[in-house]
Protein backbone atom coordinates (compact mmCIF):
# COMPACT_ATOMS: atom_id res chain seq x y z
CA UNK A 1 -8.86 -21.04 7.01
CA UNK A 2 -11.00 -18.19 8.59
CA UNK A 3 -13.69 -16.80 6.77
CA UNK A 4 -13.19 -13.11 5.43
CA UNK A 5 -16.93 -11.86 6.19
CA UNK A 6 -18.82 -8.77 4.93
CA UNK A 7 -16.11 -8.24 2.09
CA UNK A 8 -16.92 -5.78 -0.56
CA UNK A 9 -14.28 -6.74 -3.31
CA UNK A 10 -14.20 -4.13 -6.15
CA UNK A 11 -14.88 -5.42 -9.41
CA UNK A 12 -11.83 -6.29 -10.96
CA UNK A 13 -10.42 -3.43 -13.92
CA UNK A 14 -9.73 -4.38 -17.57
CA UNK A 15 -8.26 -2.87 -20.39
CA UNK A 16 -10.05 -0.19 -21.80
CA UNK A 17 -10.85 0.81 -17.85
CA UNK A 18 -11.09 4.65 -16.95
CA UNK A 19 -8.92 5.37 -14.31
CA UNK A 20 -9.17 8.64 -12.34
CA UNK A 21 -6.04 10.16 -10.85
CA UNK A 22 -7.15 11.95 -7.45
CA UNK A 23 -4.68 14.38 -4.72
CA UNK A 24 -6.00 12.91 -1.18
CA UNK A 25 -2.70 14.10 0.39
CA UNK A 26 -0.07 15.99 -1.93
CA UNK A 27 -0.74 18.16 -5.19
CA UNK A 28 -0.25 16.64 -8.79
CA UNK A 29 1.57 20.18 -9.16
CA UNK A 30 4.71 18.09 -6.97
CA UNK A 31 5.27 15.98 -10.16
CA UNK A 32 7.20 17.32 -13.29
CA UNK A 33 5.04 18.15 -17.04
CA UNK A 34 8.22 14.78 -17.83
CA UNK A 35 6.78 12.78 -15.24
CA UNK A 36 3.33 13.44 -15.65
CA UNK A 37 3.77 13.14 -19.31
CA UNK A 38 5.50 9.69 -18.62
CA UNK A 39 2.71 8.26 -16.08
CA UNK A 40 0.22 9.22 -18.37
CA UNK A 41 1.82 7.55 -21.49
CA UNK A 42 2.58 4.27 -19.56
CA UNK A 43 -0.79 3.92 -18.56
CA UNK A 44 -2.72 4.79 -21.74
CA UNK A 45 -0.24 2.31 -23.61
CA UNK A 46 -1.79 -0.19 -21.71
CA UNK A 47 -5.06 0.68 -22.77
CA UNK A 48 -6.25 2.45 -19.59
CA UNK A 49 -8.27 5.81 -20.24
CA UNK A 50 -7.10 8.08 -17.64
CA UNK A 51 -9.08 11.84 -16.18
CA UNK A 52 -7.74 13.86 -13.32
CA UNK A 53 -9.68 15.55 -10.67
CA UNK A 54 -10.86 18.78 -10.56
CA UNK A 55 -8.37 19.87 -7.51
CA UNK A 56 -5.69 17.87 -8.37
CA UNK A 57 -3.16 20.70 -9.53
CA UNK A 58 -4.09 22.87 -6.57
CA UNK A 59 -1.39 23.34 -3.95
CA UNK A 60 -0.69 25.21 -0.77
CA UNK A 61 2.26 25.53 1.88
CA UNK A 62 1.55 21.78 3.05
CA UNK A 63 2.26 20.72 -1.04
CA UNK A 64 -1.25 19.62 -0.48
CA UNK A 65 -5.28 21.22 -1.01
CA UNK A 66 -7.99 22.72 1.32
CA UNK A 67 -9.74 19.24 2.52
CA UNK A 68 -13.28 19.80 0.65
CA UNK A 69 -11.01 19.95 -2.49
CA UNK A 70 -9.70 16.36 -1.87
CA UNK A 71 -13.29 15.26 -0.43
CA UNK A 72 -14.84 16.47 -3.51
CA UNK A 73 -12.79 14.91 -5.69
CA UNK A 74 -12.84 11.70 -3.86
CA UNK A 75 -16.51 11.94 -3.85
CA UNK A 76 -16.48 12.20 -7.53
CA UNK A 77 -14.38 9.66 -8.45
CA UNK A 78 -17.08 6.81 -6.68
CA UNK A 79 -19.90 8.44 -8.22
CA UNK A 80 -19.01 8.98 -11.63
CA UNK A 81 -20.47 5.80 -13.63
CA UNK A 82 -17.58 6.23 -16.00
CA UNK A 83 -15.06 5.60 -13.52
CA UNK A 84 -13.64 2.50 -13.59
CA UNK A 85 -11.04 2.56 -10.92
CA UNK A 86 -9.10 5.35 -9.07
CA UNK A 87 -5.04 6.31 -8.33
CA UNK A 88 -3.85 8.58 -6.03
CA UNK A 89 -0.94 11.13 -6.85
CA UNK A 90 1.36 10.51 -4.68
CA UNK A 91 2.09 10.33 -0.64
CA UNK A 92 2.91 12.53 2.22
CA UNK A 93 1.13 13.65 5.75
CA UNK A 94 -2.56 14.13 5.75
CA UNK A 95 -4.76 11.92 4.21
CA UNK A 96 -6.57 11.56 8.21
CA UNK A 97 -7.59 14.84 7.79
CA UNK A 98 -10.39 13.52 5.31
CA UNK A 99 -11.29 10.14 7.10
CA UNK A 100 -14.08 11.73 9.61
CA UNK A 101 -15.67 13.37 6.69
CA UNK A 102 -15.78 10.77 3.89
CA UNK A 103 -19.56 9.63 2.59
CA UNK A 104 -18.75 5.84 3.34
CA UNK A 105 -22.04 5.18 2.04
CA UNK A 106 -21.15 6.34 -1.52
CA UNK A 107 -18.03 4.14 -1.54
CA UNK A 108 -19.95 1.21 0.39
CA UNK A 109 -22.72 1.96 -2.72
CA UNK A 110 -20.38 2.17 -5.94
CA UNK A 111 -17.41 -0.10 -5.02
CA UNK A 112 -13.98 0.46 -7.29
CA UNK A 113 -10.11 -0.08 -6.87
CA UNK A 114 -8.52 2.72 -5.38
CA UNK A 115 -4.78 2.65 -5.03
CA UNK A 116 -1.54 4.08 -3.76
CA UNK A 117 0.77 3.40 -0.65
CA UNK A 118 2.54 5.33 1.80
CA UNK A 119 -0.05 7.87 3.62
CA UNK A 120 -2.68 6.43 1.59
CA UNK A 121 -2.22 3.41 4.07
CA UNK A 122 -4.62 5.87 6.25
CA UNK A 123 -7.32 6.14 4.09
CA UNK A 124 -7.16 2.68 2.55
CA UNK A 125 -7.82 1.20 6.11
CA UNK A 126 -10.33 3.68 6.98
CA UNK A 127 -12.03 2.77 3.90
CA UNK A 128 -12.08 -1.37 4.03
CA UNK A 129 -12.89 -0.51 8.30
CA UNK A 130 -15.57 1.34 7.51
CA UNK A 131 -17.15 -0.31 4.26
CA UNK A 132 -15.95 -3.80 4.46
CA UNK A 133 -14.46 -2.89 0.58
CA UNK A 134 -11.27 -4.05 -0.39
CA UNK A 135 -8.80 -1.52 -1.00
CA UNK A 136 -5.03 -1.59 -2.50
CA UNK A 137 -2.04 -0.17 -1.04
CA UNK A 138 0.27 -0.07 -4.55
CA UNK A 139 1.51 2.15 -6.92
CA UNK A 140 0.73 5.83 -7.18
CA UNK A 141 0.10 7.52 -10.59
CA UNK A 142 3.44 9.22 -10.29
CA UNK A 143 5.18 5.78 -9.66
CA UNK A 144 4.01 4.46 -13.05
CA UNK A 145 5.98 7.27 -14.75
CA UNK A 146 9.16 5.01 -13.95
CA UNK A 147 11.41 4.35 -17.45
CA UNK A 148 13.20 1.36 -16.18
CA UNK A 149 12.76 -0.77 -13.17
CA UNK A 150 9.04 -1.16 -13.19
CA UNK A 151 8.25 -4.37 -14.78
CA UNK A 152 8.08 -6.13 -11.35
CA UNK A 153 5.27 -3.43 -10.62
CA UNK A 154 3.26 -3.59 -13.45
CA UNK A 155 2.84 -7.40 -13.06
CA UNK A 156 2.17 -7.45 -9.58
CA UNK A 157 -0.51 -4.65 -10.58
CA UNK A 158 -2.30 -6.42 -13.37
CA UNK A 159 -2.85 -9.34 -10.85
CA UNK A 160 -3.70 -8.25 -8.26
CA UNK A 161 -6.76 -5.27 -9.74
CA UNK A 162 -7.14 -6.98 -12.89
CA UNK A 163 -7.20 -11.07 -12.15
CA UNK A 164 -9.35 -12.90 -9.91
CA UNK A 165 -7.73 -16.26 -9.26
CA UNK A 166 -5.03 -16.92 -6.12
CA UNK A 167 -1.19 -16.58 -6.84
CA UNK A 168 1.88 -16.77 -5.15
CA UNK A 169 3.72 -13.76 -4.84
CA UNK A 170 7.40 -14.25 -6.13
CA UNK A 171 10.41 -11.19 -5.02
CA UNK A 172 12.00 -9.49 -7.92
CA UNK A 173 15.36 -9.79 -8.98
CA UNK A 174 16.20 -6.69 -8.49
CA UNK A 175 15.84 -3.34 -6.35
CA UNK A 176 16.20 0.54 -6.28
CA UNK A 177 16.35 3.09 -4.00
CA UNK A 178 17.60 5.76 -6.06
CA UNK A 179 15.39 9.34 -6.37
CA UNK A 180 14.69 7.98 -9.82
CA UNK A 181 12.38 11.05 -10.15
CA UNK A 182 15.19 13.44 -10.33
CA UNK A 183 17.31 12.09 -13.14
CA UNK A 184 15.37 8.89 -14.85
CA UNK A 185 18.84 8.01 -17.16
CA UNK A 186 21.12 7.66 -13.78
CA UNK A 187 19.94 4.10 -11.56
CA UNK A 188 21.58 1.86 -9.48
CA UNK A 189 19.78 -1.56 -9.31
CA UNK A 190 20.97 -3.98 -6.13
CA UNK A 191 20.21 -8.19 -6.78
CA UNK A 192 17.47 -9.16 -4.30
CA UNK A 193 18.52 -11.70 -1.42
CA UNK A 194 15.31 -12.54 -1.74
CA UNK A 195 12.48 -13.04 1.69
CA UNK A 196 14.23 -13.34 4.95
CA UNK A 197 12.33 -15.35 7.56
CA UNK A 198 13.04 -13.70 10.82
CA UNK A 199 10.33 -16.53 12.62
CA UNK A 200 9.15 -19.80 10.86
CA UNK A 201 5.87 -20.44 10.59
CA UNK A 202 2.80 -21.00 8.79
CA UNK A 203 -0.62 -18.64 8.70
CA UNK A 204 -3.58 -17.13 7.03
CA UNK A 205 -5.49 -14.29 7.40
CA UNK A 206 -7.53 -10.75 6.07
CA UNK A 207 -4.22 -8.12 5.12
CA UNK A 208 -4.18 -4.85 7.57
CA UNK A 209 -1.68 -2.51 7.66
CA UNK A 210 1.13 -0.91 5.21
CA UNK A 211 2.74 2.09 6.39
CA UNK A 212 3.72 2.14 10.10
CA UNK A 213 3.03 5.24 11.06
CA UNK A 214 0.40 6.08 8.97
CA UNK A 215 -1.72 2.61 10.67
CA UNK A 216 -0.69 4.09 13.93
CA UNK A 217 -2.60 7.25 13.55
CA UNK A 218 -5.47 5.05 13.40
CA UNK A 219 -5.07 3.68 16.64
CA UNK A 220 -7.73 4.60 19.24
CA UNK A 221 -9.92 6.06 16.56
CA UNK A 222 -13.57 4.54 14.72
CA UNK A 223 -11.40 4.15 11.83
CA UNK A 224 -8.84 1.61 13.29
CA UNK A 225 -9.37 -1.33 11.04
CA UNK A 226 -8.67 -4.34 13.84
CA UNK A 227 -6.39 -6.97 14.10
CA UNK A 228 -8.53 -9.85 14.25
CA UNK A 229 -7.79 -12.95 12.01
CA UNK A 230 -4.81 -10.34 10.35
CA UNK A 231 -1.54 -10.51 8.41
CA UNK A 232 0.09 -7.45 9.21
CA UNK A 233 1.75 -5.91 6.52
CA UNK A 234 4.55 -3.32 7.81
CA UNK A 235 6.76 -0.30 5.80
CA UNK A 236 8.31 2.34 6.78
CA UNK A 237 10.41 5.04 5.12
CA UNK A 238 13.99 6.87 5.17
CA UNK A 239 12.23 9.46 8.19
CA UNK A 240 12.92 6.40 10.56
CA UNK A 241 15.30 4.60 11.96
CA UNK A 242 15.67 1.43 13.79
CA UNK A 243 14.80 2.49 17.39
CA UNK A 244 11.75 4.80 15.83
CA UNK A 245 10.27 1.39 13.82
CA UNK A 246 11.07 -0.76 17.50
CA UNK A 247 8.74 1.92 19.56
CA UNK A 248 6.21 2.15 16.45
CA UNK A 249 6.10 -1.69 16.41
CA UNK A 250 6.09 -1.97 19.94
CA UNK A 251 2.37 0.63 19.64
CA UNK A 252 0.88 -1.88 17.75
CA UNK A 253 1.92 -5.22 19.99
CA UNK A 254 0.13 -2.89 22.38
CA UNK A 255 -3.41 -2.93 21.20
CA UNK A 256 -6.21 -4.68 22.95
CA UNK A 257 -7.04 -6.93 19.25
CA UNK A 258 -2.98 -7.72 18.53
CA UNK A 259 -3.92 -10.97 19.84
CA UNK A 260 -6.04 -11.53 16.53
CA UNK A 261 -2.75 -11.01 14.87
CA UNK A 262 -1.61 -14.84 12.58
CA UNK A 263 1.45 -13.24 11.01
CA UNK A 264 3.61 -10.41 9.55
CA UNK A 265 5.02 -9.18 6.61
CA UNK A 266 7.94 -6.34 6.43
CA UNK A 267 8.69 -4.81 3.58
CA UNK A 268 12.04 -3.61 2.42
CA UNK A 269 13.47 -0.70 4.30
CA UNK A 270 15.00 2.17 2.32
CA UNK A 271 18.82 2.32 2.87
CA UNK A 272 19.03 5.40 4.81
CA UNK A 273 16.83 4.18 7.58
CA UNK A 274 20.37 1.78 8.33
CA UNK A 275 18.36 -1.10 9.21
CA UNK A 276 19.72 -4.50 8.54
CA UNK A 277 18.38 -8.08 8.69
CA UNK A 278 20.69 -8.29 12.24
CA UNK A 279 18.85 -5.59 13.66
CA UNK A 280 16.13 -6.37 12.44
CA UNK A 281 16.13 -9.54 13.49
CA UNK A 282 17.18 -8.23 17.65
CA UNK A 283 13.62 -6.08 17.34
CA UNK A 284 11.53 -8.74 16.57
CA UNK A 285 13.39 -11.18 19.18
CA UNK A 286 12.86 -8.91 21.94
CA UNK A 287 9.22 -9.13 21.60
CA UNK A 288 7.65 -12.15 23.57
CA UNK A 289 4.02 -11.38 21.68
CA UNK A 290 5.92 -12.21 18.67
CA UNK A 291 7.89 -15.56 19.39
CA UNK A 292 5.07 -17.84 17.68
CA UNK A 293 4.06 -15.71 14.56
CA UNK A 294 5.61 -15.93 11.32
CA UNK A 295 7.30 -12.96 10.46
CA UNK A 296 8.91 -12.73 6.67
CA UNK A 297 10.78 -9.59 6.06
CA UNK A 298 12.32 -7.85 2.86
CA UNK A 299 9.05 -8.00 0.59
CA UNK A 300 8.76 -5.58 -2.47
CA UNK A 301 6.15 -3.23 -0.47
CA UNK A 302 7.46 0.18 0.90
CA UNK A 303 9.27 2.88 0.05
CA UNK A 304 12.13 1.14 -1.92
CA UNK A 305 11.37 -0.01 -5.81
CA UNK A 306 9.89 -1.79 -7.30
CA UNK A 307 6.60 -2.52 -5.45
CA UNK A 308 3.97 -5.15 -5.29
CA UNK A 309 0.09 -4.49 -5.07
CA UNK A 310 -1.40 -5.82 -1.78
CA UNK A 311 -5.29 -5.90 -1.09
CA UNK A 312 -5.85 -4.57 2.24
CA UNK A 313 -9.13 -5.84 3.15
CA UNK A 314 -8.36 -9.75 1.29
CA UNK A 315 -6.22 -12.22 2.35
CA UNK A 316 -3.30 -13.83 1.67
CA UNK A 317 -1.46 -16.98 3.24
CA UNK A 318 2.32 -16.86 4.21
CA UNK A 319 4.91 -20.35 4.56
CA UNK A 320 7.81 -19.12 6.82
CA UNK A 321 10.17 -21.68 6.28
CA UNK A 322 12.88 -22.51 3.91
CA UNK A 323 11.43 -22.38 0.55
CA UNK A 324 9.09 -18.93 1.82
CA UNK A 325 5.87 -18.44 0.13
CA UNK A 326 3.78 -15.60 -0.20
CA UNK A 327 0.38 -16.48 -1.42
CA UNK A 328 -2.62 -13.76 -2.23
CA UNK A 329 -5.66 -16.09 -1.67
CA UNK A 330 -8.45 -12.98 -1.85
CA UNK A 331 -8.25 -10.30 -3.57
């Protein structure tokens, strides 16, 4: 196994943790008083304190906040002793607008869980690239204010920010991509087919990566996290299709480090992006840089529900073969 070096890991959160919700990209003022209400009661029934951020409920045309609003509130969430851990609202466009101007030497200094997915792939991988700290690409505050579904989530949560030992990561039973957010009494839940293993194979390695896109705005940049020794973790959302994910996975085969690349993991594409495991499949066979890595597709990460917590930063060890295994080793 290769040795993860210079890893900060965060210490891990326990009940009776403050958690501080923070807007690094979109406003808290997106979420309904119901949802916010139902967040906020899901997490302080599992004994978490919870405080907002100054700026959170400020909003412009972008459904987002001037940049020192989200820096300062950032800022404050590592230095205040009382902080246990931190969530971020929710995703969109423009967390990269804060990575040039973040104290990485506060966050280096005062180490915590931070979490969230989508954009916040940006800033997580700025962060770990620039402090060696592991970060988490998971759920969002507003995803915890989810009635039914979220089980899977919560689980995957508690291990992975509040456990230290290894486990294997197991797919849920079932799935959603419903805008649950809009009507919380009217779901439609699909039975998982479970991991599809598009090449066999076995590897380790440090996790990079979550949302395409957002990982490919770090590209060319001080804030690219490399791909040395990495299991690339890959989502995308209904804004793509599959030609669009082919060219943005093609931009990443392209880097000078994709060579340090063991292995990759997909997540599970939302249903409007009309991907299926065929054409899925064709993308990744057209790619000679990919013919010996093991590639397992159709993970709980992404845009669909629920979602699993993934360290970005640790490392985890993947079996591509008929009985599939997802192991997170560090976290």
């Amino acid at each position: 196994m290769t040795e993860i070096k210079n890893l900060i890991k965060p210490k891990k959160i326990k009940k009776g943790a403050h958690i501080r919700v923070i807007a690094p990209v979109r406003s808290l003022k997106l979420l309904s008083e119901a949802n916010i209400k139902e967040a906020t009661d899901r997490l302080e029934k599992l004994e978490f304190g919870l405080s907002f951020g100054k700026h959170v409920n400020e909003i412009d045309e972008f459904n987002s906040s001037p940049i020192v609003s989200r820096l300062e509130d950032l800022h404050a969430a590592f230095q205040d002793k009382e902080v246990d851990a931190i969530l971020t609202v929710i995703g969109g466009y423009n967390s990269n607008q804060l990575l040039q101007y973040i104290d990485y030497e506060l966050i280096a200094k005062n180490p915590k869980v931070i979490c969230g997915f989508s954009d916040v792939t940006a800033l997580a991988n700025a962060i770990t690239a620039k402090t060696g700290m592991v970060t988490y690409i998971g759920p969002h505050f507003s995803s915890w204010a989810m009635k039914y579904g979220f089980e899977y989530s919560i689980e995957n949560f508690m291990r992975c920010c509040m456990e230290e030992s290894a486990y294997d990561l197991a797919s849920s039973k079932e799935w959603s991509d419903d805008p649950w957010y809009l009507d919380q009494e009217i779901r439609k839940f699909i039975p998982n087919e479970g991991y599809w293993i598009l090449n066999p194979g076995h590897a380790f390695g440090r996790i990079v990566g979550g949302h395409v896109r957002c990982l490919n705005a770090l590209q060319g940049t001080q804030f690219w996290p490399g791909l040395d020794d990495s299991i690339l973790i890959l989502e995308e959302d209904a804004e793509i299709n599959p030609q669009l994910f082919d060219r943005q996975l093609q931009s990443l085969i392209h880097q000078l480090d994709f060579k340090g690349v063991k292995g990759i993991l997909i997540g599970r594409f939302q249903r409007e992006t009309k991907m299926t495991r065929e054409l899925l499949q064709k993308i990744i066979d057209t790619k000679q840089e990919l013919k010996n890595l093991p590639i397992i597709a159709n993970v709980d990460f992404g845009h669909t529900t629920p979602l699993t917590t993934l360290p970005i930063g640790g490392s985890l060890e993947i079996i591509a073969a008929e009985n599939a295994k997802i192991r997170i080793i560090e976290h």
